[in-house]
Protein backbone atom coordinates (compact mmCIF):
# COMPACT_ATOMS: atom_id res chain seq x y z
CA UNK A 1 125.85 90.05 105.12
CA UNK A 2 128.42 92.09 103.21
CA UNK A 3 126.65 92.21 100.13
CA UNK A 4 123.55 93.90 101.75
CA UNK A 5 126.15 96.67 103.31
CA UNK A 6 126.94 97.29 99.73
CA UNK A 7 123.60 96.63 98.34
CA UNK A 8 121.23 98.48 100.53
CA UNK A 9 123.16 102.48 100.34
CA UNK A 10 122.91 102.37 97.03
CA UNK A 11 118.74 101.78 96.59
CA UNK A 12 117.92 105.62 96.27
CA UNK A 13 120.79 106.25 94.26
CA UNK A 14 120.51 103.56 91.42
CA UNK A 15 116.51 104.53 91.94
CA UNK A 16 117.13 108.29 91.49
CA UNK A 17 119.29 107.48 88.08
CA UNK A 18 116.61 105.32 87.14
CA UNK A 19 114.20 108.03 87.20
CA UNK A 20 116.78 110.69 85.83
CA UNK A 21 117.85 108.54 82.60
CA UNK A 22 120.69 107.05 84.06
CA UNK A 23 122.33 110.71 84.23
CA UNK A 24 124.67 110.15 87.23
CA UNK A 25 125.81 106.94 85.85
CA UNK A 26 126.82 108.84 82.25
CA UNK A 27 128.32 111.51 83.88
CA UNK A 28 130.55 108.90 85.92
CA UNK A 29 131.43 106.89 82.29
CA UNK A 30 131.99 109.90 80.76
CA UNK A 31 134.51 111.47 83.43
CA UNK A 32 135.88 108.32 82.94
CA UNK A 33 136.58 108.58 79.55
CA UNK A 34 137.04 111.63 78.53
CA UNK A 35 136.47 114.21 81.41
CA UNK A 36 139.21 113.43 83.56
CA UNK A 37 141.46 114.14 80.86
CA UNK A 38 140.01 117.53 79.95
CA UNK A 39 141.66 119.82 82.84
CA UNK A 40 145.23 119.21 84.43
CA UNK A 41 145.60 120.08 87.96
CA UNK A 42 149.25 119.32 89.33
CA UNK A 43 148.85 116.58 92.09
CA UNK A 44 151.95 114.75 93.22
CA UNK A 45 152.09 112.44 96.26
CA UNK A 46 154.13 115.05 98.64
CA UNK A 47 151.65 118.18 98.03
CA UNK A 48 148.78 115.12 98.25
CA UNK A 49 149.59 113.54 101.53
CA UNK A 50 151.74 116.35 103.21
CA UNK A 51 149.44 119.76 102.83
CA UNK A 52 145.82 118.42 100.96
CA UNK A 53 145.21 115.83 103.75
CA UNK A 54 146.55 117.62 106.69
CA UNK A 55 144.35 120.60 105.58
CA UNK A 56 141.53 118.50 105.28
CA UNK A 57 141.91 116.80 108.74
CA UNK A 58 142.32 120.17 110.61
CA UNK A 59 138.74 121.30 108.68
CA UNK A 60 136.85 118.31 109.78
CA UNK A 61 137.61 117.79 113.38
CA UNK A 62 137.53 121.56 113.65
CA UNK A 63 141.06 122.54 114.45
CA UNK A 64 143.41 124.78 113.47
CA UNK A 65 145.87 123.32 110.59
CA UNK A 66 149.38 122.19 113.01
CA UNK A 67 146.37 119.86 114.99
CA UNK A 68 145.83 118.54 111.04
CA UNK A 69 150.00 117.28 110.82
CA UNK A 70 150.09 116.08 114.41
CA UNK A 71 146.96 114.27 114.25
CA UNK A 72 147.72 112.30 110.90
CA UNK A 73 151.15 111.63 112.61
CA UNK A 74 149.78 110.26 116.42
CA UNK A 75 147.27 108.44 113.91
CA UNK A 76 150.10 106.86 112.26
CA UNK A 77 152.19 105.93 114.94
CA UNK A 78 149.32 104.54 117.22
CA UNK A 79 148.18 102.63 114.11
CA UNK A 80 151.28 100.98 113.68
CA UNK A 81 151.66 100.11 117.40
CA UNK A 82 148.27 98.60 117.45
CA UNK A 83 148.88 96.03 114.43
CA UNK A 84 151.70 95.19 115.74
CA UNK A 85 150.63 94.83 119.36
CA UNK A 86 147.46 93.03 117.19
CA UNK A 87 145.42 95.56 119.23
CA UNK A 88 142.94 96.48 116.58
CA UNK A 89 139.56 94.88 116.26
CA UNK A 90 138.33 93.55 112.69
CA UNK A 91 135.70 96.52 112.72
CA UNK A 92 138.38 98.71 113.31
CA UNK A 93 141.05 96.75 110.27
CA UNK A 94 137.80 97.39 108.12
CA UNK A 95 137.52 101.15 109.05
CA UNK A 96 141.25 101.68 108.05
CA UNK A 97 141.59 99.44 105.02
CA UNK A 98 138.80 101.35 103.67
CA UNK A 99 140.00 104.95 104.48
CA UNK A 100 143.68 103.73 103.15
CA UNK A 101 141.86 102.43 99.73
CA UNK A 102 140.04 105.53 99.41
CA UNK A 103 143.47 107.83 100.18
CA UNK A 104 145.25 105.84 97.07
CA UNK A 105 142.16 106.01 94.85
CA UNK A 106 141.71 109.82 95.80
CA UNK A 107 145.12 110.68 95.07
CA UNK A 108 144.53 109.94 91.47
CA UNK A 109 141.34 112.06 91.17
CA UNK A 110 142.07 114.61 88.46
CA UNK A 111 139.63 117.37 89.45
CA UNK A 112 139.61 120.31 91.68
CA UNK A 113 139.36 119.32 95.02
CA UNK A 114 136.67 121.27 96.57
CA UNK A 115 135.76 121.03 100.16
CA UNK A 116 132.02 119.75 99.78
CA UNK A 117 133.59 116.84 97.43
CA UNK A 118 135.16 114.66 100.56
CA UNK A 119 132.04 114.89 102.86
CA UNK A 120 131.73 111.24 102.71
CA UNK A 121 135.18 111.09 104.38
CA UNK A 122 133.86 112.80 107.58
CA UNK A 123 133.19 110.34 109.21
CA UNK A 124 136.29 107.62 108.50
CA UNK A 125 138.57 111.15 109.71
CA UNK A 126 136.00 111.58 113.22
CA UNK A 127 136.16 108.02 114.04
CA UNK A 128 139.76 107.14 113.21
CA UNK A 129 141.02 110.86 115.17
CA UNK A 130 138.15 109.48 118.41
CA UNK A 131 139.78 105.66 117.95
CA UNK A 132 143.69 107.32 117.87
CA UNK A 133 142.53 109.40 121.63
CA UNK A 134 141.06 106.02 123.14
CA UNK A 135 144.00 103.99 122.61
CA UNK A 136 146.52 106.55 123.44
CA UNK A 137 144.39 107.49 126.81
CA UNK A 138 144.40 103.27 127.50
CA UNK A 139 148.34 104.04 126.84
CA UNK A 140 148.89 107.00 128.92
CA UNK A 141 146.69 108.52 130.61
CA UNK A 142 148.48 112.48 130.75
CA UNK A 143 149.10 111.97 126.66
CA UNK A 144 145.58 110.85 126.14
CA UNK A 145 144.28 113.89 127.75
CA UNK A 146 147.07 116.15 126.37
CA UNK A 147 146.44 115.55 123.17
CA UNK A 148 142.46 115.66 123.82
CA UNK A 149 143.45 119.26 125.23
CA UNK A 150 145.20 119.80 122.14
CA UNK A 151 142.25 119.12 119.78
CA UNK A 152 139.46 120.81 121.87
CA UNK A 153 141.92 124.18 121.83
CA UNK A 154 142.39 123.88 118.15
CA UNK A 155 138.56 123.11 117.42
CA UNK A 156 137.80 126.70 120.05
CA UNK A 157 140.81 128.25 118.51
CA UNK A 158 139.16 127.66 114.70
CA UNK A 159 135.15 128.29 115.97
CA UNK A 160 136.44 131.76 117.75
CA UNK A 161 138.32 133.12 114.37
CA UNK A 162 134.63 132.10 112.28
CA UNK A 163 132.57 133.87 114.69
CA UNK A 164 134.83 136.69 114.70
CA UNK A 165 134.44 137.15 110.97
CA UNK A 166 130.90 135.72 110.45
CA UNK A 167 128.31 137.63 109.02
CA UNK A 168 124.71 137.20 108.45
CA UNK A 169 123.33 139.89 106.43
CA UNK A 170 121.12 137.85 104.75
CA UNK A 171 119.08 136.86 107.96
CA UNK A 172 118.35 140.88 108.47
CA UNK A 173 117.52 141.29 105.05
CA UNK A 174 115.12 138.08 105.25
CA UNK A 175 113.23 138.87 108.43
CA UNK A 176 113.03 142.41 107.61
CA UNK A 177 111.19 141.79 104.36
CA UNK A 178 109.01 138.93 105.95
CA UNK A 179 107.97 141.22 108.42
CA UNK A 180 107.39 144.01 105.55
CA UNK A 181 105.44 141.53 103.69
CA UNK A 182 103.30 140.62 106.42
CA UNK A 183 102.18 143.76 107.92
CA UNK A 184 101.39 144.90 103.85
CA UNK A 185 99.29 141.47 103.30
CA UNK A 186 98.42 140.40 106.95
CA UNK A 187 95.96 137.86 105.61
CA UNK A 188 97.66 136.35 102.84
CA UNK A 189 100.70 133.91 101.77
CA UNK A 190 103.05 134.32 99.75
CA UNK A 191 104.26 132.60 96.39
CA UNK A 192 107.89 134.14 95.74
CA UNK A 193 109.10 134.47 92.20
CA UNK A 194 112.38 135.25 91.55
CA UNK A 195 113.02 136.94 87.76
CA UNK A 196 115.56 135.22 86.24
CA UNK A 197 117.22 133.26 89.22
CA UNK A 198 118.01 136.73 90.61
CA UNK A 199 120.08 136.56 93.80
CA UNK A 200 118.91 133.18 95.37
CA UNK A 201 121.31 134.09 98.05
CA UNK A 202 119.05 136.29 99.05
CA UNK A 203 116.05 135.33 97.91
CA UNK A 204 115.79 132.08 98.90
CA UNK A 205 116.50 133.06 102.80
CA UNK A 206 113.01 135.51 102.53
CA UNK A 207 111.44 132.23 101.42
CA UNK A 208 112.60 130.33 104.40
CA UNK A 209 111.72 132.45 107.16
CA UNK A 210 108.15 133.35 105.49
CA UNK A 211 107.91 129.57 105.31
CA UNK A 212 108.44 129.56 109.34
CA UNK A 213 106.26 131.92 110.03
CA UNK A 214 103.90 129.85 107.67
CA UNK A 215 103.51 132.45 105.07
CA UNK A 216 104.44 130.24 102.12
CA UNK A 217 102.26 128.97 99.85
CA UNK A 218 102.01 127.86 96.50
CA UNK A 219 98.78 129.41 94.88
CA UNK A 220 99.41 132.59 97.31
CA UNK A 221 99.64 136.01 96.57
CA UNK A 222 102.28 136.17 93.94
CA UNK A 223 105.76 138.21 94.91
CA UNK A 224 108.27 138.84 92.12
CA UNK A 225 112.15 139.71 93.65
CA UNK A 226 114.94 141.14 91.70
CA UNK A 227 115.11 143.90 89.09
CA UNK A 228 113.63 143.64 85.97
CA UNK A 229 113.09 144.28 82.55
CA UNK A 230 111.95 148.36 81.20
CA UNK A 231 109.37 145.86 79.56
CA UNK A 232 108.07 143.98 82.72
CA UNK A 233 108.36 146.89 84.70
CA UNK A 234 105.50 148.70 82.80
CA UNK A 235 103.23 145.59 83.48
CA UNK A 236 103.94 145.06 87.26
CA UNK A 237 103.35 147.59 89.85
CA UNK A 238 106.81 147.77 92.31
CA UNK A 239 105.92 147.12 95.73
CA UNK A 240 107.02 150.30 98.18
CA UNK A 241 108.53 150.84 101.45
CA UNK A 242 111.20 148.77 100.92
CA UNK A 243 114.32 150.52 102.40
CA UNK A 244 116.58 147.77 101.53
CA UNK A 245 118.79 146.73 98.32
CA UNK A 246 116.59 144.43 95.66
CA UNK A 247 113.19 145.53 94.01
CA UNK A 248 109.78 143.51 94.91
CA UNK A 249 106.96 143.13 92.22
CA UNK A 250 103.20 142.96 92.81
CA UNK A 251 102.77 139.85 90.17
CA UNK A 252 99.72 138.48 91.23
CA UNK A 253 97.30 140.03 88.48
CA UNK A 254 99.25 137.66 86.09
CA UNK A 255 98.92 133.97 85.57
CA UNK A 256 101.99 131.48 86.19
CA UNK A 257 101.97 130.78 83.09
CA UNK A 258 102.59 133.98 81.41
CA UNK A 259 105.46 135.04 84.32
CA UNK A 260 107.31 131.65 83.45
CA UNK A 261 107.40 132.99 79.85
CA UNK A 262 108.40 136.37 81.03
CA UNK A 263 111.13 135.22 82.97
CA UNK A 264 109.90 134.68 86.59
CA UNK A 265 110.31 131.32 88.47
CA UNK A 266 108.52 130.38 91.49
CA UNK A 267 111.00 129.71 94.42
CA UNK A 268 108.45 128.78 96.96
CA UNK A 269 110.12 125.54 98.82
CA UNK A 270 108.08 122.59 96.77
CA UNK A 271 109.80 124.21 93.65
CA UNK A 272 113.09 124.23 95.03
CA UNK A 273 112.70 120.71 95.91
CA UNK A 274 110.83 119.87 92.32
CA UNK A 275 113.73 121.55 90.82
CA UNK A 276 116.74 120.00 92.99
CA UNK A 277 114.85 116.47 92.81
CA UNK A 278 113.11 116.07 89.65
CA UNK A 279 114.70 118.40 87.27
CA UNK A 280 115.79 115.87 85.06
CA UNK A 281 111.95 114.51 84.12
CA UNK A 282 110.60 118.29 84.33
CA UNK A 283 113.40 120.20 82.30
């Protein structure tokens, strides 16, 4: 039933608002109302259609950004042909109708447009680019493949340039202090704090790989990171041999209770998930 397909994806959201007093529900009314109206962005139709989207397309199927303007184009043409031809199934008219009703409506959206905002159009970008291949290879053959060429050498073109420039300090910096923390406590686990949401880009990666090597737990040995106050330095003793950025406290002579008050929040992965999930009810 069509209803249900509606229905049924929104169950955890409309329960999650529930839960949350309705706060994803006010935010929508109020951007709505009044948000929307707040911040101008310049957004006509040619800057819209001819750079956002093809930008957008290249990102998602992992090519460079000419495979974003010839893709949309092929998509167009073999779209067109199709109809015509009355070539295209009704799960495939449904597919389309809905990414052409979501182009129009985005086009109007009056914020920034950031890339983790059009995840949800992932998918309606893979399948239409996968559908535009298969009927081009039932076409032609050579083209088919040509242009399949053309995609996989933009996608290796793209991956080589990120891995060229990729870094991953953080993953040094993380297993270097989990290892530091384990030979200095070989029998015990760990409750991070972080003072003052200090650096959760690093931070948080120390908690994940003592969580894999199943270091992590909640009523553990309590770690502080980050620097802190002259104040709380005189009441925690700085852990040593640590011959990396970022200072490490020896909090566990004090009770949660008093370190919440003295600016410390536990980080361990239940809080991040407490925090993330239920931070409306426990704010």
């Amino acid at each position: 039933m069509p209803a249900a397909g509606i229905i049924i994806p929104f169950i955890p959201y409309i329960i999650f608002d529930i839960n949350n007093n309705y706060y994803n529900t006010r935010g929508i009314f109020d951007y709505v109302v009044y948000g929307q109206y707040k911040v101008y962005l310049p957004n006509r139709w040619l800057s819209y259609a001819g750079v956002f989207w093809p930008n957008t397309w290249a990102k998602v199927i992992g090519g460079v950004q000419p495979t974003g303007y010839i893709t949309m184009g092929l998509l167009l043409i073999v779209t067109f042909y199709s109809l015509v031809k009355r070539r295209v199934t009704k799960p495939m008219i449904t597919i389309i109708v809905s990414f052409l009703l979501m182009f129009v409506l985005l086009r109007y959206y009056r914020g920034e447009r950031f890339d983790g905002y059009f995840i949800f159009i992932h998918p309606f970008i893979l399948i239409l680019t996968a559908w535009m291949c298969y009927q081009l290879i039932k076409f032609n053959r050579f083209v088919g493949l040509l242009v399949i060429l053309m995609l996989i050498a933009g996608s290796v073109t793209s991956t080589i340039d990120v891995i060229k420039n990729a870094t991953n300090y953080n993953a040094l910096e993380a297993e270097y202090w989990s290892n530091l923390f384990s030979e200095k406590f070989p029998n015990e686990k760990f409750a991070i704090y972080s003072f003052r949401s200090a650096a959760p880009a690093h931070s948080l990666p120390l908690v994940l790989f003592l969580d894999e090597k199943n270091k992590i737990k909640d009523d553990g040995y309590k770690i502080g990171f980050g620097s802190t106050s002259p104040i709380e330095k005189l009441h925690h003793k700085k852990l040593k041999d640590n011959k990396l950025d970022y200072e490490f406290w020896d909090l566990n002579s004090s009770s949660s209770a008093k370190l919440k008050k003295a600016g410390w929040g536990p980080i361990n992965p239940s809080f991040v998930y407490r925090s993330t999930v239920e931070w409306y009810v426990n704010k």
